[in-house]
C-alpha atoms as a PDB file:
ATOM      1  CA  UNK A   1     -10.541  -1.587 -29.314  1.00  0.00           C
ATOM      2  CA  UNK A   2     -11.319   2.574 -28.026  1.00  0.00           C
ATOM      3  CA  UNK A   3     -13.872   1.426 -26.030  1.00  0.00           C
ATOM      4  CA  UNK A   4     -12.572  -2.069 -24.854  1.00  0.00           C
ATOM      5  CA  UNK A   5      -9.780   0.235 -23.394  1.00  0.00           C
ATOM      6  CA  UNK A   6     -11.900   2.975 -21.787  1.00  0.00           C
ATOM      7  CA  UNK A   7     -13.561   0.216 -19.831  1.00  0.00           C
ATOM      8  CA  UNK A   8     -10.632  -1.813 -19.130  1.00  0.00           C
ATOM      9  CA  UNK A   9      -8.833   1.485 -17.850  1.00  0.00           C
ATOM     10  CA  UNK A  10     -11.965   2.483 -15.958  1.00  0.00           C
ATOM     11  CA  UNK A  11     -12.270  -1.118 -14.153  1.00  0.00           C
ATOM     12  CA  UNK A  12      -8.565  -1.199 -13.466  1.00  0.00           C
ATOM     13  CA  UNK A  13      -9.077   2.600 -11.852  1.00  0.00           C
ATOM     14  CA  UNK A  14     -11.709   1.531  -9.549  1.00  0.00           C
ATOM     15  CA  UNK A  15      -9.744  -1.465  -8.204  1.00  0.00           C
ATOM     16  CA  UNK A  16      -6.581   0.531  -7.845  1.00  0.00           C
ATOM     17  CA  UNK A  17      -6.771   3.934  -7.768  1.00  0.00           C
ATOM     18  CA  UNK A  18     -10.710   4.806  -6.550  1.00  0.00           C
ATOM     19  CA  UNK A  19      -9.116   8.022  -5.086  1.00  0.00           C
ATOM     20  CA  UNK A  20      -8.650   9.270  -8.697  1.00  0.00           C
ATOM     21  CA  UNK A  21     -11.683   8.226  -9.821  1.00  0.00           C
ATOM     22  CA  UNK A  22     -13.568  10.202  -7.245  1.00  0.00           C
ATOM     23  CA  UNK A  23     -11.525  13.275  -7.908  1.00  0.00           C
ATOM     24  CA  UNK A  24     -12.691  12.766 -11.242  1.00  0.00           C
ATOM     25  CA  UNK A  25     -15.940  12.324 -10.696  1.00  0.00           C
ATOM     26  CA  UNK A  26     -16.145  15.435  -8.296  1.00  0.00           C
ATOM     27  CA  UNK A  27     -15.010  17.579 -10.838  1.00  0.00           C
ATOM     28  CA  UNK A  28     -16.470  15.843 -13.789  1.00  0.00           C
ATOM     29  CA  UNK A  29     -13.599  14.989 -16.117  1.00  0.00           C
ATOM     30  CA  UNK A  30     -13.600  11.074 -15.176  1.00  0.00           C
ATOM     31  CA  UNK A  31     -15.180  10.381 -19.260  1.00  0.00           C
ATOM     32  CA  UNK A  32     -12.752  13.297 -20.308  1.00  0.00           C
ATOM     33  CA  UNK A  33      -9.202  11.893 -18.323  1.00  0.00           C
ATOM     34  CA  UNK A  34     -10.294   8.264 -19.955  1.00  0.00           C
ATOM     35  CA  UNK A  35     -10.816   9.723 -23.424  1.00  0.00           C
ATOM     36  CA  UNK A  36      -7.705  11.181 -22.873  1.00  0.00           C
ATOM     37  CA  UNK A  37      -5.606   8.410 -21.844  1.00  0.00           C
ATOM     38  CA  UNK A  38      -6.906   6.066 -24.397  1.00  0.00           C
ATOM     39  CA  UNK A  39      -5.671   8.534 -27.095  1.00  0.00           C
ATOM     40  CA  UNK A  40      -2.631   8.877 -25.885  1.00  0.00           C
ATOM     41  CA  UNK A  41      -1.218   5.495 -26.810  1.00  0.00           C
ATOM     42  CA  UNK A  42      -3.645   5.487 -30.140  1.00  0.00           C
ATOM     43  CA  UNK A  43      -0.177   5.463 -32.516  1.00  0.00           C
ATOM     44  CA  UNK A  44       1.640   3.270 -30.019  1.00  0.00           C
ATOM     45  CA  UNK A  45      -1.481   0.679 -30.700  1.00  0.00           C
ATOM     46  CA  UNK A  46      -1.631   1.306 -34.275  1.00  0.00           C
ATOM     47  CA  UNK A  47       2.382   0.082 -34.544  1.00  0.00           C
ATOM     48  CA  UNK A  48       1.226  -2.989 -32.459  1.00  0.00           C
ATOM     49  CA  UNK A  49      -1.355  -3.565 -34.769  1.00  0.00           C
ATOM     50  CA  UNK A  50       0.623  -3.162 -37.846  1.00  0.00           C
ATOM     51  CA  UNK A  51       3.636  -5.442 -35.811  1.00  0.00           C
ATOM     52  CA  UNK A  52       0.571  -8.395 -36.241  1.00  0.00           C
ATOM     53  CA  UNK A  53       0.599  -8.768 -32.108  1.00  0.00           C
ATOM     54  CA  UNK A  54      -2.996 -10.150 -31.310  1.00  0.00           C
ATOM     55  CA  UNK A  55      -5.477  -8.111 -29.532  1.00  0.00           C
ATOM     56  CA  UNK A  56      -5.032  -9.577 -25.866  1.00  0.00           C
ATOM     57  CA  UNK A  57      -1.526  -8.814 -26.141  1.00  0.00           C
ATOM     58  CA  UNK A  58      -2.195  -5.147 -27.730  1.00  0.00           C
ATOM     59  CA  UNK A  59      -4.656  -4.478 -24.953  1.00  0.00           C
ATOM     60  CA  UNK A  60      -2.390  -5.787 -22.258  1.00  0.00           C
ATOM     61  CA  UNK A  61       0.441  -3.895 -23.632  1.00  0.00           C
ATOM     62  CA  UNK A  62      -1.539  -0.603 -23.779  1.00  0.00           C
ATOM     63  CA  UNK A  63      -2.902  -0.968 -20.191  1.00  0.00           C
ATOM     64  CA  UNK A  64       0.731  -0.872 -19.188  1.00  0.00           C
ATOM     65  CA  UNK A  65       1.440   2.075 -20.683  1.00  0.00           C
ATOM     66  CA  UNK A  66      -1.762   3.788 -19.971  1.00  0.00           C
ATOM     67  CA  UNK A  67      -1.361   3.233 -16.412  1.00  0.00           C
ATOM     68  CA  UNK A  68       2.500   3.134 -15.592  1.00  0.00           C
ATOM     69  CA  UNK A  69       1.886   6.549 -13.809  1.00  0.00           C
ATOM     70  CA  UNK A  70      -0.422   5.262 -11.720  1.00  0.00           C
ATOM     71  CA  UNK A  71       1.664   2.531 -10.148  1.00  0.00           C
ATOM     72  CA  UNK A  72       2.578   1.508  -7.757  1.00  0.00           C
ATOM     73  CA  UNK A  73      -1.192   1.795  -6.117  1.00  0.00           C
ATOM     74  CA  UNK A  74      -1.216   3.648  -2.797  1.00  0.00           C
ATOM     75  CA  UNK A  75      -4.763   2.504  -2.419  1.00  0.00           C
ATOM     76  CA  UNK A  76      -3.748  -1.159  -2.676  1.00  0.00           C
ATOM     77  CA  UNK A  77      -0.451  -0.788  -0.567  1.00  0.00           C
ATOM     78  CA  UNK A  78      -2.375   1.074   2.284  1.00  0.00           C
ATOM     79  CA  UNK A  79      -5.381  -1.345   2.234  1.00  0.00           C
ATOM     80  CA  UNK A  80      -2.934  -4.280   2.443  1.00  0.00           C
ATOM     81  CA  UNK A  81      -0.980  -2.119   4.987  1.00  0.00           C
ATOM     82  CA  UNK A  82      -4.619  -1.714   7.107  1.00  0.00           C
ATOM     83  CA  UNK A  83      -5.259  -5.811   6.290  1.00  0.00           C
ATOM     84  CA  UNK A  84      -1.862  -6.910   7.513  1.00  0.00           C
ATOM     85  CA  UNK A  85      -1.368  -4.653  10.852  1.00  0.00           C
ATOM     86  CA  UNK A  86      -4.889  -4.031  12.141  1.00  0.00           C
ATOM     87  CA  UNK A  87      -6.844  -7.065  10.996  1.00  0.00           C
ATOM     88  CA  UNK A  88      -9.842  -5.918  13.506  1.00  0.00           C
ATOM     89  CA  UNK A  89     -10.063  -2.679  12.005  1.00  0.00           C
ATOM     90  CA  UNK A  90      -9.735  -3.794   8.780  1.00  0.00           C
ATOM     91  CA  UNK A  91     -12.610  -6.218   9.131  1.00  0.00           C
ATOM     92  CA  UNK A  92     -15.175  -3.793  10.904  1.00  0.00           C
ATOM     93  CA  UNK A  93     -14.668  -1.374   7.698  1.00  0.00           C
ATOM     94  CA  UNK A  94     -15.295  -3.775   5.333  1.00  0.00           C
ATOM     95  CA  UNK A  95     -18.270  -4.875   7.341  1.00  0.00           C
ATOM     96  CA  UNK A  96     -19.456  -1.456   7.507  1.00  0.00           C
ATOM     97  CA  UNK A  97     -18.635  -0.901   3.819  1.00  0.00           C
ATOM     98  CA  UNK A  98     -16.303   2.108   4.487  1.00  0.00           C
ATOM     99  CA  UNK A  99     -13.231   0.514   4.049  1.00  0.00           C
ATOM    100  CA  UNK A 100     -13.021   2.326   0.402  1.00  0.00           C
ATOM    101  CA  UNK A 101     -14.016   5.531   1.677  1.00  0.00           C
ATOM    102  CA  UNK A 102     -11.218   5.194   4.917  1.00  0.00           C
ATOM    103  CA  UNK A 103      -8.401   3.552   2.753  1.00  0.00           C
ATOM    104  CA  UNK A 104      -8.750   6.850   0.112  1.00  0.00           C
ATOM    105  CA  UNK A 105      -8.979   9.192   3.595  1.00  0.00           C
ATOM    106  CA  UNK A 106      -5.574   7.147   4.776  1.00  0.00           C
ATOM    107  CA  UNK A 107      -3.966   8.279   1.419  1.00  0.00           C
ATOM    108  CA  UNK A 108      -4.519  11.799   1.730  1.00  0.00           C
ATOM    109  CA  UNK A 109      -3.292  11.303   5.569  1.00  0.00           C
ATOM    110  CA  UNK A 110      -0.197   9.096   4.050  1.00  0.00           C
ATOM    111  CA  UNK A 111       0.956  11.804   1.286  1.00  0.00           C
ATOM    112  CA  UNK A 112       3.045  13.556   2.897  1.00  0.00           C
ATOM    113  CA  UNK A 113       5.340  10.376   3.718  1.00  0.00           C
ATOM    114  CA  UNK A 114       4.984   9.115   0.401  1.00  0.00           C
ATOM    115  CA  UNK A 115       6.582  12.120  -0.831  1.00  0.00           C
ATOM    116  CA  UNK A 116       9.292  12.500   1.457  1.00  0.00           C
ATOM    117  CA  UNK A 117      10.691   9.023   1.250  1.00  0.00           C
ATOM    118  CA  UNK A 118       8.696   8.868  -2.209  1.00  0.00           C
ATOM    119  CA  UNK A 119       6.486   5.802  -3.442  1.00  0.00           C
ATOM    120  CA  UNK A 120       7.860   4.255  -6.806  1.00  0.00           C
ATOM    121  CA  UNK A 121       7.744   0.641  -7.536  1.00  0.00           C
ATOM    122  CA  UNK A 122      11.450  -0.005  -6.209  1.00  0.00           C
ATOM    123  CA  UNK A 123      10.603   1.558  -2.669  1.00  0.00           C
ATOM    124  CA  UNK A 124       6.950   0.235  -2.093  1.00  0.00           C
ATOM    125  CA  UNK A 125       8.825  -2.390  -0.653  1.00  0.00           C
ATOM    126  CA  UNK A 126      10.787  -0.317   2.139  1.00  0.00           C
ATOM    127  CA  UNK A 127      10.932  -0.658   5.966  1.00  0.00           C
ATOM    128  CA  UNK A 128      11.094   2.893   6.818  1.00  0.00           C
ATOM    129  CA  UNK A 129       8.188   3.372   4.028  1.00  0.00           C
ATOM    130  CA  UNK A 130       6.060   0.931   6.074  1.00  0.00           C
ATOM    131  CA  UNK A 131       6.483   1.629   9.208  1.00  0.00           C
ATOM    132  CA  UNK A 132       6.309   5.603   8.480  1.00  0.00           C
ATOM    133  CA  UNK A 133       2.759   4.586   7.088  1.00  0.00           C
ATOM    134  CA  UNK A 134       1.935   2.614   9.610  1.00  0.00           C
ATOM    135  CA  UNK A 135       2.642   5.464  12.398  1.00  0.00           C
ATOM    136  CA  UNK A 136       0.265   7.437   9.811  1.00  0.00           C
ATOM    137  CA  UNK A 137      -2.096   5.040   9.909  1.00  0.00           C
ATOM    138  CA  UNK A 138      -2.433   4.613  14.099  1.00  0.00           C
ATOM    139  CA  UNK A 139      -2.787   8.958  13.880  1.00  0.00           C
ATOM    140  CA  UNK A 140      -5.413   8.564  12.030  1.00  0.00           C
ATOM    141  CA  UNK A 141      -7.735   5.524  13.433  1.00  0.00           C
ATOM    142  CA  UNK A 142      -7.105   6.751  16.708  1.00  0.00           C
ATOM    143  CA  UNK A 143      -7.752  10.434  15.801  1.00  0.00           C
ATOM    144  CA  UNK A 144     -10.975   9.142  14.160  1.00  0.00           C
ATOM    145  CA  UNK A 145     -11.901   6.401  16.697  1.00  0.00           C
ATOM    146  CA  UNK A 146     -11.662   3.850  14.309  1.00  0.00           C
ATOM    147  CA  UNK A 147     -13.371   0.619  15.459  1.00  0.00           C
ATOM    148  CA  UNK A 148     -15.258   1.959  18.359  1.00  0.00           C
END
């Protein structure tokens, strides 16, 4: 089950938090943080185990609680941001194949306005969140030139 989680928390932190991973990565800790995070929840999986739940439910229930930090995903909510409000530019970086690379850059960009009006999972859905980010977002192409 230790290493069914490290790669199911590994997959689900490339798909929705690549930022972290290349943090990670940059300062080598990426096996280290997974390790980690696994072992964490080891007692809270032994008392699902010993409760008789069955192992897609165990390893469902631990991905929840090894990544409830880590949601809501600013990666996902920018990218679908980026998707939503400038299709064109949206499509030329996935052409290119930097729309990872740009969508991490736009977080970093974006951080300060998650902070002030804060990102949780009962504001991802706010106007002034959205349109905050997307005035972020406009900075940013056209300070980069972005689809030129």
């Amino acid at each position: 089950m230790y290493t069914i989680l490290i790669h199911k928390l590994h997959s689900y932190l490339i798909h929705h938090n690549p930022e972290l991973i290349l943090n990670l990565e940059e300062s080598f800790s990426l096996r280290s943080y997974l390790e980690e995070k696994v072992a964490s929840i080891a007692d809270y999986q032994l008392q699902l185990v010993a409760d008789g739940k069955p192992a897609y439910i165990i390893e469902e229930l631990c991905m929840n609680a090894m990544t409830k930090e880590l949601r809501p995903s600013k990666f996902l909510y920018l990218r679908n941001i980026l998707e939503e409000e400038f299709p064109e530019h949206y499509l030329l970086l996935k052409e290119n194949g930097t729309l990872t690379y740009e969508v991490v850059n736009l977080i970093t960009a974006s951080n300060e306005v998650f902070d002030s009006i804060g990102f949780t999972e009962e504001t991802e859905g706010n106007r002034i969140l959205r349109y905050a980010t997307i005035g972020v977002m406009k900075e940013y192409m056209t300070a980069k030139q972005l689809g030129k």
